[in-house]
C-alpha atoms as a PDB file:
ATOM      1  CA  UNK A   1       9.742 138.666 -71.351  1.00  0.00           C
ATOM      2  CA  UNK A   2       7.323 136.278 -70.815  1.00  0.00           C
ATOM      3  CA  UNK A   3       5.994 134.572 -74.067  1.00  0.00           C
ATOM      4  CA  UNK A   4       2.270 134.066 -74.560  1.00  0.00           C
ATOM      5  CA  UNK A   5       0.605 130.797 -74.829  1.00  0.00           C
ATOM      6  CA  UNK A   6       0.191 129.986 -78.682  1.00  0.00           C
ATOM      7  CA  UNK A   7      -1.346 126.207 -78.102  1.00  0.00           C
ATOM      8  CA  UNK A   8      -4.460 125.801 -79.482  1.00  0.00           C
ATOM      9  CA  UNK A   9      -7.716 125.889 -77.842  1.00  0.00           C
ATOM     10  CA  UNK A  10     -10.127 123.347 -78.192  1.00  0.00           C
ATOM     11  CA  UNK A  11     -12.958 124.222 -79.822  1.00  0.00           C
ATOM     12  CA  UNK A  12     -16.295 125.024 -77.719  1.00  0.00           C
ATOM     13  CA  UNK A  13     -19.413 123.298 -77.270  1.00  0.00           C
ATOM     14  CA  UNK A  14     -22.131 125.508 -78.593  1.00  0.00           C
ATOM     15  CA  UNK A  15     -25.492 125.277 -76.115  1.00  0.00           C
ATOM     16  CA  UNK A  16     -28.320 122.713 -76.816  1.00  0.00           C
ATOM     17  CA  UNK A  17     -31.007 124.325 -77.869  1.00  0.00           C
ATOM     18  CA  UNK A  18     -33.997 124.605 -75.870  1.00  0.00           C
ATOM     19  CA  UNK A  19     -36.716 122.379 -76.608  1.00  0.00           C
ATOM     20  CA  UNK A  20     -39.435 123.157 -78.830  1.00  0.00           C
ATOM     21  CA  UNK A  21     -42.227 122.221 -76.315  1.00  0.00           C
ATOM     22  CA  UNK A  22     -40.308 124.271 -73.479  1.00  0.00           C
ATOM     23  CA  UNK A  23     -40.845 127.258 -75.764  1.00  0.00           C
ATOM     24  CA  UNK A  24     -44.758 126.470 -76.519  1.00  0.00           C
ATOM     25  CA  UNK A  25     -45.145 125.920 -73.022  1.00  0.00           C
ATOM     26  CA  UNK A  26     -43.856 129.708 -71.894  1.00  0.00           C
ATOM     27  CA  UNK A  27     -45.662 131.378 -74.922  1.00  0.00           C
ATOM     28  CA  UNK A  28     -48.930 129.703 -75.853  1.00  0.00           C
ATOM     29  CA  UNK A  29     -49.960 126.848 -72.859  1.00  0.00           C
ATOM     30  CA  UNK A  30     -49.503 129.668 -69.890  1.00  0.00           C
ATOM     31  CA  UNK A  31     -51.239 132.019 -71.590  1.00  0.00           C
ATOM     32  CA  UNK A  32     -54.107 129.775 -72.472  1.00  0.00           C
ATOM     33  CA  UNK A  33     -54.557 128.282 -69.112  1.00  0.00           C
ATOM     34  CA  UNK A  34     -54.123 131.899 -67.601  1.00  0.00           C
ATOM     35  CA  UNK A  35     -57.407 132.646 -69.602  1.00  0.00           C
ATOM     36  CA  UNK A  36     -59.218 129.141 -69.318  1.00  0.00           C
ATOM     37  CA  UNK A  37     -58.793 128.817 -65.514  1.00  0.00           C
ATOM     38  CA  UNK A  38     -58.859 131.926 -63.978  1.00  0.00           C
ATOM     39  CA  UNK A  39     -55.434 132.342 -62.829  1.00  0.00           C
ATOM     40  CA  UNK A  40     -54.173 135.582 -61.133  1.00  0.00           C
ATOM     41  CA  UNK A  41     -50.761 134.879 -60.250  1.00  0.00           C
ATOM     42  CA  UNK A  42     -48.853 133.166 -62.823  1.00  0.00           C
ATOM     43  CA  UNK A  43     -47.270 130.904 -60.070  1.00  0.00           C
ATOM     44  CA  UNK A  44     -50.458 129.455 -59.940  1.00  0.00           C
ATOM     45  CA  UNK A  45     -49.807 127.899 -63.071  1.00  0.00           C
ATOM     46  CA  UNK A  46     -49.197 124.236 -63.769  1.00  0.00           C
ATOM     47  CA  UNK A  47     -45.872 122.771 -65.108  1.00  0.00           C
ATOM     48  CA  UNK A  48     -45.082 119.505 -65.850  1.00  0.00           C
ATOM     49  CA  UNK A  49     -42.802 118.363 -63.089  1.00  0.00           C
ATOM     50  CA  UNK A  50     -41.233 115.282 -64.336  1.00  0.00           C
ATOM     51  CA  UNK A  51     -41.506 112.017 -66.229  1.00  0.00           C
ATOM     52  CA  UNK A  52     -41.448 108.753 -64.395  1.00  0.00           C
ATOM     53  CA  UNK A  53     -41.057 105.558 -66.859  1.00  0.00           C
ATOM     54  CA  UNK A  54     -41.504 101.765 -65.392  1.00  0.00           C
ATOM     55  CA  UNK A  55     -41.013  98.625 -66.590  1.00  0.00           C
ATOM     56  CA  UNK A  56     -41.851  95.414 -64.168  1.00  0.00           C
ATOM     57  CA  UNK A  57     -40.156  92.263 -65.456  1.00  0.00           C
ATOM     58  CA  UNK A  58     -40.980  88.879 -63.856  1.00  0.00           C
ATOM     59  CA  UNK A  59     -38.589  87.201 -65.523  1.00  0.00           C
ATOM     60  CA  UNK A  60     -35.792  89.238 -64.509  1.00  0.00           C
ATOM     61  CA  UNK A  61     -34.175  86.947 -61.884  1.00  0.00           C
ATOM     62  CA  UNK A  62     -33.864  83.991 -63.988  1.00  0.00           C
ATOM     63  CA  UNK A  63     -32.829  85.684 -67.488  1.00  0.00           C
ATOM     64  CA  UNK A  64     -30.458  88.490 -66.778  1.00  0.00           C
ATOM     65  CA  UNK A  65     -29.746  89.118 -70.592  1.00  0.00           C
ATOM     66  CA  UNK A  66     -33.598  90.648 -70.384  1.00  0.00           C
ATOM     67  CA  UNK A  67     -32.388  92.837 -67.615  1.00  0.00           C
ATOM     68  CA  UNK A  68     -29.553  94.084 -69.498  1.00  0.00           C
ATOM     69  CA  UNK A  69     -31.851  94.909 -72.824  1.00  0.00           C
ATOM     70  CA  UNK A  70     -34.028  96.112 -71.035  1.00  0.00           C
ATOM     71  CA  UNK A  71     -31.560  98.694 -69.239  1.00  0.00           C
ATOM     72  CA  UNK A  72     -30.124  99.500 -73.060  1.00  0.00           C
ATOM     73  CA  UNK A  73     -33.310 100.029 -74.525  1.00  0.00           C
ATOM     74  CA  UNK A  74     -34.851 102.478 -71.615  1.00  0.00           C
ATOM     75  CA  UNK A  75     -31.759 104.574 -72.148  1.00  0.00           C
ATOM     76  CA  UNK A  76     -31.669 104.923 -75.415  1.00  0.00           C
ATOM     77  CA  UNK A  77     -35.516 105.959 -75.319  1.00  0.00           C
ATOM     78  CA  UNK A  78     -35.053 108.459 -72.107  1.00  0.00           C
ATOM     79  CA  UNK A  79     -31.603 109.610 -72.268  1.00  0.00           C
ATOM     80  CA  UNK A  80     -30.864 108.801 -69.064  1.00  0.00           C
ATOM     81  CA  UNK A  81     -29.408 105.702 -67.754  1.00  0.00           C
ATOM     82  CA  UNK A  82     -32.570 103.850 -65.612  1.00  0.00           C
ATOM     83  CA  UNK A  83     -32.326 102.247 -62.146  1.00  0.00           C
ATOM     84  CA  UNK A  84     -33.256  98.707 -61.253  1.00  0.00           C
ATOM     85  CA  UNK A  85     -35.955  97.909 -59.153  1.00  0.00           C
ATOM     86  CA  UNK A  86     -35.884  95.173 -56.681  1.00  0.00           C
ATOM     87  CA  UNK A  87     -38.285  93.212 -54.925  1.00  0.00           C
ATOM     88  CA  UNK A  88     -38.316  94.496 -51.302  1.00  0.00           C
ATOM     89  CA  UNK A  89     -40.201  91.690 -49.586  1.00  0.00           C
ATOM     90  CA  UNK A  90     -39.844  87.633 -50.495  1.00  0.00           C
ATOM     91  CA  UNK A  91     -42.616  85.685 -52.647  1.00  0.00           C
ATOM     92  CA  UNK A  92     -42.093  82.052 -52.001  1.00  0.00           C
ATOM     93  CA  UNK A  93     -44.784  81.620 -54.620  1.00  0.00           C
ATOM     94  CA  UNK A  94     -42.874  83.216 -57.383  1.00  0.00           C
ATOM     95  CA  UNK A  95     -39.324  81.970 -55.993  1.00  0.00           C
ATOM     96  CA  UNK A  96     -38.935  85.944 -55.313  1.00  0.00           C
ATOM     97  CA  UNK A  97     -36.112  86.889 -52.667  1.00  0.00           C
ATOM     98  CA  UNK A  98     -35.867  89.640 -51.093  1.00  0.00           C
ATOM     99  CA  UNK A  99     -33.858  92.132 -52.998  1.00  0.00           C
ATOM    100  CA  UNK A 100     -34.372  90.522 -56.500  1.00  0.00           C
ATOM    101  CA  UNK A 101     -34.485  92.701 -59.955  1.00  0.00           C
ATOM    102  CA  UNK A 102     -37.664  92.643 -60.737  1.00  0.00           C
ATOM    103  CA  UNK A 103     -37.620  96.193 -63.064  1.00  0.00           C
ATOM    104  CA  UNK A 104     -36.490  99.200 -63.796  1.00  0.00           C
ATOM    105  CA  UNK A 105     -37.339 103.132 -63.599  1.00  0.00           C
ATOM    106  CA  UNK A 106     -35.907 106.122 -64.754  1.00  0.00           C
ATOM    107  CA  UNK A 107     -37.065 109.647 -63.803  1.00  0.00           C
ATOM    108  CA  UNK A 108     -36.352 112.519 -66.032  1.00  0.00           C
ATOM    109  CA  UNK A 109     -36.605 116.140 -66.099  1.00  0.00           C
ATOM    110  CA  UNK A 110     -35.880 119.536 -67.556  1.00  0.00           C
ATOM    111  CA  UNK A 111     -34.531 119.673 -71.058  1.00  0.00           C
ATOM    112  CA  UNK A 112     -34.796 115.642 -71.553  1.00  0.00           C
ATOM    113  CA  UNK A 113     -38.282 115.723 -69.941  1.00  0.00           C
ATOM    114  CA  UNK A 114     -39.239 118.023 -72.553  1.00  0.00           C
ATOM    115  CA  UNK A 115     -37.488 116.357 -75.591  1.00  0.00           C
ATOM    116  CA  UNK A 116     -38.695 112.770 -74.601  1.00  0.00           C
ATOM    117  CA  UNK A 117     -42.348 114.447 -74.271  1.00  0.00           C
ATOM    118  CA  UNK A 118     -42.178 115.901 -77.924  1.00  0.00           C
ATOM    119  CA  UNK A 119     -40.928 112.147 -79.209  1.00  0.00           C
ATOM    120  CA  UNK A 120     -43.421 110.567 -77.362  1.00  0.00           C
ATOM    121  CA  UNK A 121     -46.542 112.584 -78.432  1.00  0.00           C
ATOM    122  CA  UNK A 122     -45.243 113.035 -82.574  1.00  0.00           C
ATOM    123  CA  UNK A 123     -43.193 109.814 -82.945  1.00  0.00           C
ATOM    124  CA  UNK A 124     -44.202 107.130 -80.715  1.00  0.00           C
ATOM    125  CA  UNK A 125     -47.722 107.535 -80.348  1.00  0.00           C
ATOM    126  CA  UNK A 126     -48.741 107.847 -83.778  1.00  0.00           C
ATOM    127  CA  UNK A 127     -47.288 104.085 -84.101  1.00  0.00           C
ATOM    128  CA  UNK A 128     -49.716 102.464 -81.793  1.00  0.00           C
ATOM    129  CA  UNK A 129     -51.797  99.996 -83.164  1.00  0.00           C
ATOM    130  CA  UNK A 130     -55.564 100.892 -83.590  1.00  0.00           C
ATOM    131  CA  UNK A 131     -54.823 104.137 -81.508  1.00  0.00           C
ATOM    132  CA  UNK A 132     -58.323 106.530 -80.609  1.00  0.00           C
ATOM    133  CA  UNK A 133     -56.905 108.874 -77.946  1.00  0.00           C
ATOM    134  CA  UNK A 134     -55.893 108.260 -74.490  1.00  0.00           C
ATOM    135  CA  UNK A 135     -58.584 108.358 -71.859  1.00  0.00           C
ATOM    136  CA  UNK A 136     -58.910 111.128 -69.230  1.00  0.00           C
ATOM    137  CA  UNK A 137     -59.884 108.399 -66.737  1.00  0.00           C
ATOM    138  CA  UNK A 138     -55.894 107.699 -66.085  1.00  0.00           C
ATOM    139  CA  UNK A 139     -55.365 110.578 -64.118  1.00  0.00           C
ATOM    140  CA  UNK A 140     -54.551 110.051 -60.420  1.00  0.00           C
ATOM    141  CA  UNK A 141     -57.206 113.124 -58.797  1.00  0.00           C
ATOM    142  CA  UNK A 142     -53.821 114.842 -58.347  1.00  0.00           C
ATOM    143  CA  UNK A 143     -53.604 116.182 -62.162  1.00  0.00           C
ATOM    144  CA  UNK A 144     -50.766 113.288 -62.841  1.00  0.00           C
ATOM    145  CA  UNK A 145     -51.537 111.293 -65.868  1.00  0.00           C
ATOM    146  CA  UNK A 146     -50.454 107.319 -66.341  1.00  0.00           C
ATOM    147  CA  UNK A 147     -50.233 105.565 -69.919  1.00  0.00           C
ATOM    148  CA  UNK A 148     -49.614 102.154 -69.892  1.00  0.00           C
ATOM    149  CA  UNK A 149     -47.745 101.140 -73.308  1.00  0.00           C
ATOM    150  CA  UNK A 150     -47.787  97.656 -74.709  1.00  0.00           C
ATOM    151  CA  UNK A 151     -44.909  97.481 -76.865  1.00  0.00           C
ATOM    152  CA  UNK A 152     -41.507  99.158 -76.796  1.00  0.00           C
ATOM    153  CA  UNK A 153     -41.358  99.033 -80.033  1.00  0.00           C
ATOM    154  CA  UNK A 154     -43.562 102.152 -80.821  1.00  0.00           C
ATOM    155  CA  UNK A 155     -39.982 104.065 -80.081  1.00  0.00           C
ATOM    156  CA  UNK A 156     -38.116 104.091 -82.797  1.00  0.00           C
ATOM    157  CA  UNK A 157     -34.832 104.492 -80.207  1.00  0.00           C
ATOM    158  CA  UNK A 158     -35.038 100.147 -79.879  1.00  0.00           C
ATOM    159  CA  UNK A 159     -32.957  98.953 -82.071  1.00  0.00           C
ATOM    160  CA  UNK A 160     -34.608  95.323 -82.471  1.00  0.00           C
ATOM    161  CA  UNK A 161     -31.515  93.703 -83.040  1.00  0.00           C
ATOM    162  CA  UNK A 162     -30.488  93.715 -79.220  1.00  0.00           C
ATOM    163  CA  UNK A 163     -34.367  93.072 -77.709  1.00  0.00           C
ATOM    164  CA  UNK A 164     -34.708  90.067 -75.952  1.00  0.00           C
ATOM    165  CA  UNK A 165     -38.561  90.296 -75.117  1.00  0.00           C
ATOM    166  CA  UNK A 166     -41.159  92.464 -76.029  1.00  0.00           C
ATOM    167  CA  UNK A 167     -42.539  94.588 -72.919  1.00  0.00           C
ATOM    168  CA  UNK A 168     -44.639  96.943 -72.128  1.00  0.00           C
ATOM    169  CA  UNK A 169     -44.376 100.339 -69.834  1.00  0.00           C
ATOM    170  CA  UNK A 170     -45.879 102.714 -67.541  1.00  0.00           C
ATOM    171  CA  UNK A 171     -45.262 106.212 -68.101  1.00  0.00           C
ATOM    172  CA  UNK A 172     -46.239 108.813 -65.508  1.00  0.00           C
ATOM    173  CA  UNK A 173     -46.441 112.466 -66.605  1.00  0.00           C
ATOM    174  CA  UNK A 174     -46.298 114.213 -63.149  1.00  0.00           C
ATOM    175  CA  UNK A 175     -47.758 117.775 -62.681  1.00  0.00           C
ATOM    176  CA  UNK A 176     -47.806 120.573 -60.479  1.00  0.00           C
ATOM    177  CA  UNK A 177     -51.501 120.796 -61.073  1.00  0.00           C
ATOM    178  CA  UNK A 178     -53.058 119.372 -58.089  1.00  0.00           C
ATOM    179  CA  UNK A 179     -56.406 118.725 -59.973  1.00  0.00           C
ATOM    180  CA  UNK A 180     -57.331 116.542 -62.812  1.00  0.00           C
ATOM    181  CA  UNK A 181     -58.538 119.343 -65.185  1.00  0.00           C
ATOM    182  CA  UNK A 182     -56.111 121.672 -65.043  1.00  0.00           C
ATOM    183  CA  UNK A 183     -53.293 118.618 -65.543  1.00  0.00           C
ATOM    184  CA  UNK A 184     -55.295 117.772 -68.594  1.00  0.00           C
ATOM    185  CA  UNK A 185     -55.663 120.887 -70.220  1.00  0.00           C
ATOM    186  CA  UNK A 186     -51.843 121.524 -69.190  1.00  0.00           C
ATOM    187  CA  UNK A 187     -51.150 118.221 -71.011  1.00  0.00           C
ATOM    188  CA  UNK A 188     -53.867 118.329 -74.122  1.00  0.00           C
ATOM    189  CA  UNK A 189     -52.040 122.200 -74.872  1.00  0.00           C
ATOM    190  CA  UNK A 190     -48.743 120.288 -75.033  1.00  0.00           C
ATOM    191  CA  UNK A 191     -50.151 118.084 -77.141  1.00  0.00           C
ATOM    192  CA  UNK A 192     -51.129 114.573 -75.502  1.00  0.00           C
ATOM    193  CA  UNK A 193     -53.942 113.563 -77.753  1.00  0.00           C
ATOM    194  CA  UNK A 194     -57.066 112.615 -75.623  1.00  0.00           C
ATOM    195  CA  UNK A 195     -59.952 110.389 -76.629  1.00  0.00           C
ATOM    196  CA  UNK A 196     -62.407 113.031 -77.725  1.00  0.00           C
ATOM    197  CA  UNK A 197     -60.316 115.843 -77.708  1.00  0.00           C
ATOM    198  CA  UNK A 198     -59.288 117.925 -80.966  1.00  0.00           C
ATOM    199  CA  UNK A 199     -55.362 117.423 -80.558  1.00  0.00           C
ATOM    200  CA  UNK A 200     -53.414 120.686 -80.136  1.00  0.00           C
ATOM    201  CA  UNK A 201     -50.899 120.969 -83.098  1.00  0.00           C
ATOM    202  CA  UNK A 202     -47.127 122.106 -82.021  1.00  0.00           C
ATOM    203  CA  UNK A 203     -45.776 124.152 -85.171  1.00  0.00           C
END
């Protein structure tokens, strides 16, 4: 008789659970731009694609400790582990080689594009210095929107302990829009707060 197998199993991981601004997005910002644009077929509708955030660094070659803090404090923001950048043509000017460090990018998307959105637009952005809205002139005429940010302190993720330098960031919000008012209204129901636009509340 064959005896059954008492060990104990470990215990399961329960599922994450979706993002808040997933959920908005599927019951109030389709909806909305359904109604606002016109849209017959709800494939026609925008989504926000994916989140591209860069940081150039000079200074890289020479002080690799900024490199590394840099790399720990991107991750910690994103979630996600970034990739270097490196120069692909030589600067004699700038003592740049070929193939230098000279930044870092990470691209997210799905579940962490969604959470790092929410963080940005409620946590982040409200600790900008002297901050009146973003302007509607940084989209690309493609319905992608780029925000350059000063400091990386305005995420609370940096632990300033471990920064070496204080840098600033692009972040590119890239959207299935294909026009630059539909990718604003896409991102201003999600709740990006443009310069004279009445900010869309997530409950």
């Amino acid at each position: 008789m064959t005896q059954a197998n008492t060990e104990p199993q470990p215990p399961q991981t329960p599922p994450a659970p979706r993002p808040r601004l997933r959920d908005h997005y599927e019951t109030r910002v389709r909806p909305k731009l359904m109604e606002e644009f016109g849209f017959r077929n709800p494939h026609e509708l925008p989504r926000l694609a994916k989140v591209v955030v860069n940081v150039g660094l000079g200074e890289a070659p020479r002080n690799p400790k900024v490199m590394d803090a840099v790399i720990g404090g991107i991750a910690a923001v994103t979630g996600q582990r970034p990739v270097v950048t490196r120069a692909r043509k030589a600067i004699s000017n700038f003592s740049l080689r070929a193939g230098m460090p000279v930044g870092v990018r990470v691209t997210i998307r799905g579940a962490r594009m969604y959470e790092f959105l929410d963080r940005f637009i409620n946590i982040a952005v409200p600790r900008i210095r002297d901050f009146r809205g973003f302007s509607t002139s940084s989209f690309d005429g493609h319905g992608n929107f780029t925000v350059g940010i000063r400091e990386q302190m305005v995420f609370p993720e940096i632990d300033y302990d471990k920064v070496e330098k204080i840098h600033g960031m692009d972040i590119t919000f890239v959207t299935t829009a294909g026009r630059d008012d539909v990718g604003m209204a896409l991102l201003r129901e999600m709740g990006m707060p443009f310069r004279g636009h009445t900010p869309v509340h997530i409950g």
